[in-house]
N, C-alpha and C. Protein backbone atom coordinates (compact mmCIF):
# COMPACT_ATOMS: atom_id res chain seq x y z
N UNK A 1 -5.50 -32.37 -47.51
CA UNK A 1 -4.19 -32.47 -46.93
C UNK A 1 -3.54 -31.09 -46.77
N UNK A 2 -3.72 -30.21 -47.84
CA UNK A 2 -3.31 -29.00 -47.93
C UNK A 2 -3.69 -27.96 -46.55
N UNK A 3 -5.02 -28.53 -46.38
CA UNK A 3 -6.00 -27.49 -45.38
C UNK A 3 -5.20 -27.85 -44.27
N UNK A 4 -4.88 -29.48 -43.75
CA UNK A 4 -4.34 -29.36 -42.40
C UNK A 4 -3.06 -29.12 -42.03
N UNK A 5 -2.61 -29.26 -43.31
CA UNK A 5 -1.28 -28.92 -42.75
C UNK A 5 -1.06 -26.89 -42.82
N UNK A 6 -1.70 -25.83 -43.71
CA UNK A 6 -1.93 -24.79 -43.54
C UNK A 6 -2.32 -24.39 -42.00
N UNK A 7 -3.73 -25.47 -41.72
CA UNK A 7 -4.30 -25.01 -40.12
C UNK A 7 -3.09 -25.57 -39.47
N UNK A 8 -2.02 -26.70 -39.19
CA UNK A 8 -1.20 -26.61 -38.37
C UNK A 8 -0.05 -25.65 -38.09
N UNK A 9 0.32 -24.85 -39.78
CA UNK A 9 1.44 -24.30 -39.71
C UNK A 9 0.50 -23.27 -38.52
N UNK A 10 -0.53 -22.51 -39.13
CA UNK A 10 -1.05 -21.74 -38.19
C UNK A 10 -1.24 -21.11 -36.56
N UNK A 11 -1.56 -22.54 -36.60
CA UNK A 11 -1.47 -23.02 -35.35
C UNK A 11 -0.18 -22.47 -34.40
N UNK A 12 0.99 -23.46 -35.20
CA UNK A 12 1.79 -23.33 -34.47
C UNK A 12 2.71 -21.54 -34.40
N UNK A 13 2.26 -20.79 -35.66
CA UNK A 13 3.07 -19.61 -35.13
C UNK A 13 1.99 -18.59 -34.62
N UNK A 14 0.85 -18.58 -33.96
CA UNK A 14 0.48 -18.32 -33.10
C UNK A 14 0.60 -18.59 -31.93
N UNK A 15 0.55 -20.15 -31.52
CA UNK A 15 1.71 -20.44 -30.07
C UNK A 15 2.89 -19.73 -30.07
N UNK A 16 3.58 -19.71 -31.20
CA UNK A 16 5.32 -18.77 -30.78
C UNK A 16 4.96 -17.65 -30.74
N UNK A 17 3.93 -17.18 -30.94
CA UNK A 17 3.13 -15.27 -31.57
C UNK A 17 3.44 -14.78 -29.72
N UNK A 18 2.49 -16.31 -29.43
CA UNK A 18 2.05 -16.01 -27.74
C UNK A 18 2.87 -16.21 -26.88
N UNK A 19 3.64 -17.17 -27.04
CA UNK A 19 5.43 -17.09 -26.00
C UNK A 19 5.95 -15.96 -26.14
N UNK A 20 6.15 -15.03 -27.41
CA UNK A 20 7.26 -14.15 -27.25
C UNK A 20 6.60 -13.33 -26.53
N UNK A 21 5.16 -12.93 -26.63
CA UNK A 21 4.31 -11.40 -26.13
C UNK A 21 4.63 -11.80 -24.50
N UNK A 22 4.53 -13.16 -24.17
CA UNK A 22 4.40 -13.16 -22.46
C UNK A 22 5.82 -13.13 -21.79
N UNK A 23 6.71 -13.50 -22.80
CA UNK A 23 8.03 -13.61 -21.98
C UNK A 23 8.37 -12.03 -22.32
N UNK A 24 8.12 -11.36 -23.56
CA UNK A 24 8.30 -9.69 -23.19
C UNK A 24 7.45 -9.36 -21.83
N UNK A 25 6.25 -9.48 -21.73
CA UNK A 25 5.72 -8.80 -20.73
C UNK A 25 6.15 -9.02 -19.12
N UNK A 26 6.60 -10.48 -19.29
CA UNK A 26 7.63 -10.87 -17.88
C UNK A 26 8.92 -11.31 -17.99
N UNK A 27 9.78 -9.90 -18.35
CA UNK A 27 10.98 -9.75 -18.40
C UNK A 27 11.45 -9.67 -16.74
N UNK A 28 12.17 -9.83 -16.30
CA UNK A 28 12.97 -9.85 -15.09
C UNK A 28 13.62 -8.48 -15.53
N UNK A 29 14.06 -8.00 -16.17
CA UNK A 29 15.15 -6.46 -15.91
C UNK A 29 13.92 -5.66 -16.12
N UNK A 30 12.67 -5.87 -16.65
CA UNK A 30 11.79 -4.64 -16.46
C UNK A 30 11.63 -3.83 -15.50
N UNK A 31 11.39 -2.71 -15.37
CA UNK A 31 11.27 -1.84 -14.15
C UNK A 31 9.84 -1.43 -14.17
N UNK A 32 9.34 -1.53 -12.83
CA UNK A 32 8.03 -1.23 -12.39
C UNK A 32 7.58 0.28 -12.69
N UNK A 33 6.96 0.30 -12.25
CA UNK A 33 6.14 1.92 -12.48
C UNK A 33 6.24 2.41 -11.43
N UNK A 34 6.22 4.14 -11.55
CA UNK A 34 6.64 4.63 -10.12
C UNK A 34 5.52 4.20 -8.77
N UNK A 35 4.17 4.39 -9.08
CA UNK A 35 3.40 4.40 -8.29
C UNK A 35 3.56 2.68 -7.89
N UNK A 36 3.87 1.87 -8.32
CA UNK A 36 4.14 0.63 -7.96
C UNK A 36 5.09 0.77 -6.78
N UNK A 37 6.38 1.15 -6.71
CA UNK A 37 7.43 1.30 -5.87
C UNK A 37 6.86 2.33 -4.79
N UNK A 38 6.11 3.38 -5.35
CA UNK A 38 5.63 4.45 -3.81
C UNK A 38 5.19 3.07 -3.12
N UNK A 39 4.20 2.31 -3.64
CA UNK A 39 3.18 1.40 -2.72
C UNK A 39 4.27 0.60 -1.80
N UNK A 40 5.49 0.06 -2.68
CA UNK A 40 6.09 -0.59 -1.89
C UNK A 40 6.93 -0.03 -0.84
N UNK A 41 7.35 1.04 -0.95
CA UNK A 41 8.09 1.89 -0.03
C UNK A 41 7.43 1.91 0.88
N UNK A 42 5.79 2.44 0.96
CA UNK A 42 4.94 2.48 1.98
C UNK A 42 4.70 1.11 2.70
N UNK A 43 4.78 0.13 1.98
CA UNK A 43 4.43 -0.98 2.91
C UNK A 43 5.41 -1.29 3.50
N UNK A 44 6.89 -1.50 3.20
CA UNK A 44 7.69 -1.64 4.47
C UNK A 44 8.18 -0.71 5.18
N UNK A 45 7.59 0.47 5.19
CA UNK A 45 7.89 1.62 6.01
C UNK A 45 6.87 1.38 7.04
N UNK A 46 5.47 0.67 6.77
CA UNK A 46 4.48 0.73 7.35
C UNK A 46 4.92 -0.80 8.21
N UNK A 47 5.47 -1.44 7.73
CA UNK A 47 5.78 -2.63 8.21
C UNK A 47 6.73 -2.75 9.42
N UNK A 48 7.70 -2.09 9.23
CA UNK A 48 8.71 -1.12 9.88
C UNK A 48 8.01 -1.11 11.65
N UNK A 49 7.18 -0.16 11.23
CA UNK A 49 6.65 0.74 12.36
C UNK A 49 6.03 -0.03 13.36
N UNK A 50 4.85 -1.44 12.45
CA UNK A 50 4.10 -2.34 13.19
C UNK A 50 5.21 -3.31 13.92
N UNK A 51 6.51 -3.70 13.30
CA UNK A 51 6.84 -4.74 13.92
C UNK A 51 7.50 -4.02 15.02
N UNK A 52 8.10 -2.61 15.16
CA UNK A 52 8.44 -2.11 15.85
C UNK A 52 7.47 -1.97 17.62
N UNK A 53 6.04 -1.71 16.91
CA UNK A 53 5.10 -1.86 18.02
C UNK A 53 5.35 -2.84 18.93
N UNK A 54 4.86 -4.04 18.09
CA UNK A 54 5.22 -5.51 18.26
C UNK A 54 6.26 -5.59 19.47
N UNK A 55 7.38 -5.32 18.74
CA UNK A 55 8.36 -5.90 19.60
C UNK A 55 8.67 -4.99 21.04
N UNK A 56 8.20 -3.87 21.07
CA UNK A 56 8.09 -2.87 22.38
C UNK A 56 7.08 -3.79 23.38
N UNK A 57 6.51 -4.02 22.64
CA UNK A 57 5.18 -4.53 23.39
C UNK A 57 5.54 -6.03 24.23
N UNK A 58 6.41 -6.81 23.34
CA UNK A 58 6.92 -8.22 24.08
C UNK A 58 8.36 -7.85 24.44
N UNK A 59 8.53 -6.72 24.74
CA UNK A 59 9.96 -6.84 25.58
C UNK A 59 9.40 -6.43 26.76
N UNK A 60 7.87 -5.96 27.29
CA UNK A 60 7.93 -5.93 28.58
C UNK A 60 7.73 -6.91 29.69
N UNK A 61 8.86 -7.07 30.59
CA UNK A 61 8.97 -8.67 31.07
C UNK A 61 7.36 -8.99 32.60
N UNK A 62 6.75 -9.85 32.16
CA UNK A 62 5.57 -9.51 32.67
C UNK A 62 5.80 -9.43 34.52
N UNK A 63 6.87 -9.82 35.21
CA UNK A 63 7.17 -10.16 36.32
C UNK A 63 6.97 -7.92 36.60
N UNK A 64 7.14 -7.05 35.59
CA UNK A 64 7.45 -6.01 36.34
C UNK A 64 5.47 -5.48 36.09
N UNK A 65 4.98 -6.05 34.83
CA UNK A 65 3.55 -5.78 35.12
C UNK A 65 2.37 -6.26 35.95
N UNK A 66 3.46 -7.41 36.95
CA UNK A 66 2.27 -7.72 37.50
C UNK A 66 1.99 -6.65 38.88
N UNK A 67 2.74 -5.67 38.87
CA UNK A 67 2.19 -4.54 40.35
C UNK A 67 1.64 -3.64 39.16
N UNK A 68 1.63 -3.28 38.23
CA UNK A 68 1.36 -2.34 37.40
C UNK A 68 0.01 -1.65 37.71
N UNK A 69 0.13 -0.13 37.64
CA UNK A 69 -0.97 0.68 38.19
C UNK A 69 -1.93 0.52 37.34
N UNK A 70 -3.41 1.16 37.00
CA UNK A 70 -4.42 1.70 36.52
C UNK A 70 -3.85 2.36 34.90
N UNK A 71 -3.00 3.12 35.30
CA UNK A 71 -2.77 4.25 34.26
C UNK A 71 -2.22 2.96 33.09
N UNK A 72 -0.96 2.52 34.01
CA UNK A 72 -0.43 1.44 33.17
C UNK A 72 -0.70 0.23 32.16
N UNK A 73 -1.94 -0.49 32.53
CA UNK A 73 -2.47 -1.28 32.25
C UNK A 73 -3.42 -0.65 31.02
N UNK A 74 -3.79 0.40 31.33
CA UNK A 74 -4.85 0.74 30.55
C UNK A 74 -3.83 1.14 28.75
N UNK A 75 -2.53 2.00 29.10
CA UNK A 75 -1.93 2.71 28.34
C UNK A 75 -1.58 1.10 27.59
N UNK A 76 -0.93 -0.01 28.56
CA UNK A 76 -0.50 -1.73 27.72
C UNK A 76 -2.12 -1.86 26.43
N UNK A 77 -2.96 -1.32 27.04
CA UNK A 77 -4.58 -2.24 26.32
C UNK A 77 -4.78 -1.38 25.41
N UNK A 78 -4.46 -0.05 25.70
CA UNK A 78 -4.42 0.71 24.28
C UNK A 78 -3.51 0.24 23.49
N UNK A 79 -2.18 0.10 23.74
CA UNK A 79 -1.12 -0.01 22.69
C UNK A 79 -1.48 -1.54 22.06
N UNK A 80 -1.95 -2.07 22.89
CA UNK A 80 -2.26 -4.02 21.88
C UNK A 80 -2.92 -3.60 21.10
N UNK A 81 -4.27 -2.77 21.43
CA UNK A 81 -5.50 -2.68 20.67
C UNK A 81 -5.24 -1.92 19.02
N UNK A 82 -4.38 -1.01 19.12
CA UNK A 82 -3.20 -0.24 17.98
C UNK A 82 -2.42 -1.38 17.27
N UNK A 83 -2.08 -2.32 17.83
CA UNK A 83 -1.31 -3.58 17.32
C UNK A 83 -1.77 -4.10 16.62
N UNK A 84 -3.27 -4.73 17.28
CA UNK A 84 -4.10 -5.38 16.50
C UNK A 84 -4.54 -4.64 15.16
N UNK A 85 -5.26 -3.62 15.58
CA UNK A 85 -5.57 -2.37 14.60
C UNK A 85 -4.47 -2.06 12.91
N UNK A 86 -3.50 -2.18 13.56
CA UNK A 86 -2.33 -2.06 12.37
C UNK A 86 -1.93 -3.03 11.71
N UNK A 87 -2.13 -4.11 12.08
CA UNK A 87 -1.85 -5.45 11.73
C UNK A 87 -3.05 -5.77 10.51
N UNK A 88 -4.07 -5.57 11.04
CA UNK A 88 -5.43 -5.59 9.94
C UNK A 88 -4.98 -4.43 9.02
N UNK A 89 -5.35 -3.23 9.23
CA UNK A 89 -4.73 -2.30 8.41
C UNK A 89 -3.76 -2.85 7.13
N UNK A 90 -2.64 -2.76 8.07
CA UNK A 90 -1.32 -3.54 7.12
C UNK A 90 -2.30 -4.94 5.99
N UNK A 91 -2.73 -5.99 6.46
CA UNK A 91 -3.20 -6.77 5.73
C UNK A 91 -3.86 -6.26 4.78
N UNK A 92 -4.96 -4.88 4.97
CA UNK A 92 -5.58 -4.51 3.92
C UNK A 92 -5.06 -3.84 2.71
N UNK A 93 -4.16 -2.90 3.40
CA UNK A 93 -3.26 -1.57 2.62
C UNK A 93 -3.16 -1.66 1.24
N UNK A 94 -3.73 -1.30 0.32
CA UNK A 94 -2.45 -1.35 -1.10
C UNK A 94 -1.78 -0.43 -1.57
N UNK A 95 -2.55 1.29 -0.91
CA UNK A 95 -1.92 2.45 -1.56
C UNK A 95 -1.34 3.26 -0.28
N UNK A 96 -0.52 4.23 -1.01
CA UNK A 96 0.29 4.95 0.36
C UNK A 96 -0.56 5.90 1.41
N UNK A 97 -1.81 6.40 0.96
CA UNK A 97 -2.39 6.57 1.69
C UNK A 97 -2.94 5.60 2.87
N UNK A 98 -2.88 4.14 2.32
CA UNK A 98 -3.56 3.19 3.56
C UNK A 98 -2.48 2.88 4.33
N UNK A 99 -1.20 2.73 3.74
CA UNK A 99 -0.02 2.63 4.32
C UNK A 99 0.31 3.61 5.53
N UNK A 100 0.28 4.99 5.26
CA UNK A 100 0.37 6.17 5.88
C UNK A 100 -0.57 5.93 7.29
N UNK A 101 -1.66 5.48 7.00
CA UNK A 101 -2.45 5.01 8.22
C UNK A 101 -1.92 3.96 9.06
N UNK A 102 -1.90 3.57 8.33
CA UNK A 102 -0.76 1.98 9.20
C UNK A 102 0.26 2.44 10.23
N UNK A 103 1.02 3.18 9.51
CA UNK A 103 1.98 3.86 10.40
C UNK A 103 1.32 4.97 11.71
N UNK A 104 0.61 5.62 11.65
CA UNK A 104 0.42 6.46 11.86
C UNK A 104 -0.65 5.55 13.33
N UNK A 105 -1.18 4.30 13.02
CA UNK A 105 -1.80 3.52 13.78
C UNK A 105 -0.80 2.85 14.99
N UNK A 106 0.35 2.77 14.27
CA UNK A 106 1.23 2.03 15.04
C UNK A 106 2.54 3.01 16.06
N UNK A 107 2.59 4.14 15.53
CA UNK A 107 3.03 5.33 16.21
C UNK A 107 2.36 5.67 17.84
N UNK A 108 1.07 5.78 16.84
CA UNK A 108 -0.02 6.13 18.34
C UNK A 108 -0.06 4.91 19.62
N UNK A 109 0.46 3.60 19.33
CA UNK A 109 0.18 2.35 19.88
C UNK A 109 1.83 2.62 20.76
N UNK A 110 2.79 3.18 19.85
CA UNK A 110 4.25 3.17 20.38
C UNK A 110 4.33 3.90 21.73
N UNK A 111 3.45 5.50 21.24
CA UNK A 111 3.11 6.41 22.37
C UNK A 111 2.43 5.98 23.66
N UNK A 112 1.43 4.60 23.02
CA UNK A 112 0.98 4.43 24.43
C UNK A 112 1.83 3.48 25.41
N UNK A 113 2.74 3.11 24.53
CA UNK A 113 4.10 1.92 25.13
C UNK A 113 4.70 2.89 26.42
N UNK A 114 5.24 3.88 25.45
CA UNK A 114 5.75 4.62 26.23
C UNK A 114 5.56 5.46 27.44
N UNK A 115 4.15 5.62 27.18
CA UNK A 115 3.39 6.06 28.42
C UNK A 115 3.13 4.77 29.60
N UNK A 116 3.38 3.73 29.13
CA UNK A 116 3.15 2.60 30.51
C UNK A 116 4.52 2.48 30.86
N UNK A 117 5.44 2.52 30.03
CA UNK A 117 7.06 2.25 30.32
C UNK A 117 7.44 3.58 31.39
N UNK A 118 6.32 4.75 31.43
CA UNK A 118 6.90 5.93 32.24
C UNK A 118 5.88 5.56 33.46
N UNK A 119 4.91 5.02 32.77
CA UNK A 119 4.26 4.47 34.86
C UNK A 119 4.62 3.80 35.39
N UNK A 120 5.10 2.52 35.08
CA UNK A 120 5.88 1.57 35.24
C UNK A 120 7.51 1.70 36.17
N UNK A 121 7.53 2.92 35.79
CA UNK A 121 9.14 3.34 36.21
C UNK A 121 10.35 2.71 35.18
N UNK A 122 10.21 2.68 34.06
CA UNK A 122 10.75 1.83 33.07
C UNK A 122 11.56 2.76 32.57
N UNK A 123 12.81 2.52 31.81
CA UNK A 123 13.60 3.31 30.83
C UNK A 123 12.38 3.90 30.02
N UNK A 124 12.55 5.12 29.20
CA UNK A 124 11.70 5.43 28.28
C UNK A 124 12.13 4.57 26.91
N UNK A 125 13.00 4.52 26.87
CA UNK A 125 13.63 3.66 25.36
C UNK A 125 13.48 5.13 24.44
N UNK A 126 13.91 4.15 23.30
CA UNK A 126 13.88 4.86 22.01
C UNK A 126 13.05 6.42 21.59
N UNK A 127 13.07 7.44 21.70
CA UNK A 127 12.07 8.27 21.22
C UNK A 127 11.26 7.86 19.99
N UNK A 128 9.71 8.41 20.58
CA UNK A 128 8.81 8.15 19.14
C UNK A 128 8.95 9.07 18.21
N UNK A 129 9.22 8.89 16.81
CA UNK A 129 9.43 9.96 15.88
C UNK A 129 8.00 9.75 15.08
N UNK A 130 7.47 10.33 14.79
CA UNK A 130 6.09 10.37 14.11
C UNK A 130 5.75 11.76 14.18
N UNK A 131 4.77 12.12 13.59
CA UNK A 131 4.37 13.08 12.99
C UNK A 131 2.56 12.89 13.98
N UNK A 132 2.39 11.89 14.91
CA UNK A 132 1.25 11.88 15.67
C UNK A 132 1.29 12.11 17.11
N UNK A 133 0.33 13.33 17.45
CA UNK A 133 0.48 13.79 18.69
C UNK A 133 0.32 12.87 19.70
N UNK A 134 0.78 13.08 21.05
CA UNK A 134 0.98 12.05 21.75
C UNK A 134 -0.48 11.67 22.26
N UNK A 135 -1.12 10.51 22.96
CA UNK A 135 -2.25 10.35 22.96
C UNK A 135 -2.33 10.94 24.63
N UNK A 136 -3.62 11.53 24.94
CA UNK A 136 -4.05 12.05 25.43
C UNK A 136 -3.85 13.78 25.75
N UNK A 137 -2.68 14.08 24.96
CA UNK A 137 -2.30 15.63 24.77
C UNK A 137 -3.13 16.22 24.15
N UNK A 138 -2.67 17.39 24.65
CA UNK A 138 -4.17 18.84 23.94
C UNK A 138 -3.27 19.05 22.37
N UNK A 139 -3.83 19.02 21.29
CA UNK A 139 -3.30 19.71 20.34
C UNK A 139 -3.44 20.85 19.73
C-alpha cells in the first residue's frame, strides 16, 4: 500500500515538475531572439516587395495590352516569370539572406513592369527603389 501510494505521490509531482517547465518556456511576454526578428523583418519586407509585383502586374487593364508591341510583351513575361520566381522563393525563405533574394527577385520583375508600362505608353508609376540594376542595362 505504501509503494503505491509513494509511486502516485511521484507521479503526480512530476506532472506539475512538467506543467511549470512548459508554461515557462511558452510565456507570451517572452521576447524572441534577435536573429528570430531579423528573419521576420526580412520576410515582410520580402513580402512587401512580392505583393507589390503582384499588384503592378494586375493593374494592367488588358484592353491596353492587347496592341502591345514585341518589346512589351516580352518585358509583361519577364516580370510574371520574377512573380512566379519570388513567390517560390518567398515560400522557401527562412533566413535574411533568402529573404534578401526574394526582394531583390521581385525588384528585377518591378523593373520589367516598368519597362512595358514605358512601351506601352503608360504612366511610369511609382519609382523602383532597389538596390538592382535595371534589367537589360550595362553595369
Amino acid at each position: 500500500m505504501t509503494f503505491a501510494v509513494l509511486l502516485s505521490l511521484l507521479l503526480i509531482a512530476g506532472a506539475v515538475g512538467a506543467a511549470v517547465a512548459a508554461r515557462r518556456a511558452h510565456r507570451p511576454d517572452a521576447l524572441p531572439d534577435l536573429s528570430e526578428l531579423s528573419a521576420l523583418d526580412g520576410e515582410a519586407e520580402a513580402n512587401r516587395w512580392v505583393v507589390r509585383l503582384g499588384g503592378s502586374l494586375s493593374a494592367l487593364d488588358v484592353r491596353t495590352l492587347a496592341g502591345a508591341d514585341r518589346h512589351a510583351v516580352q518585358s509583361l513575361t519577364d516580370a510574371t516569370e520574377r512573380l512566379r520566381t519570388a513567390r517560390a522563393q518567398l515560400a522557401t525563405a527562412r533566413s535574411g539572406t533568402e529573404y534578401a533574394q526574394v526582394k531583390r527577385t521581385a525588384v528585377e520583375g518591378l523593373q520589367h513592369v516598368s519597362e512595358a508600362r514605358t512601351a506601352l505608353g503608360l504612366d511610369f508609376g511609382r519609382p523602383v527603389a532597389g538596390d538592382v540594376p535595371r534589367a537589360g542595362s550595362a553595369t
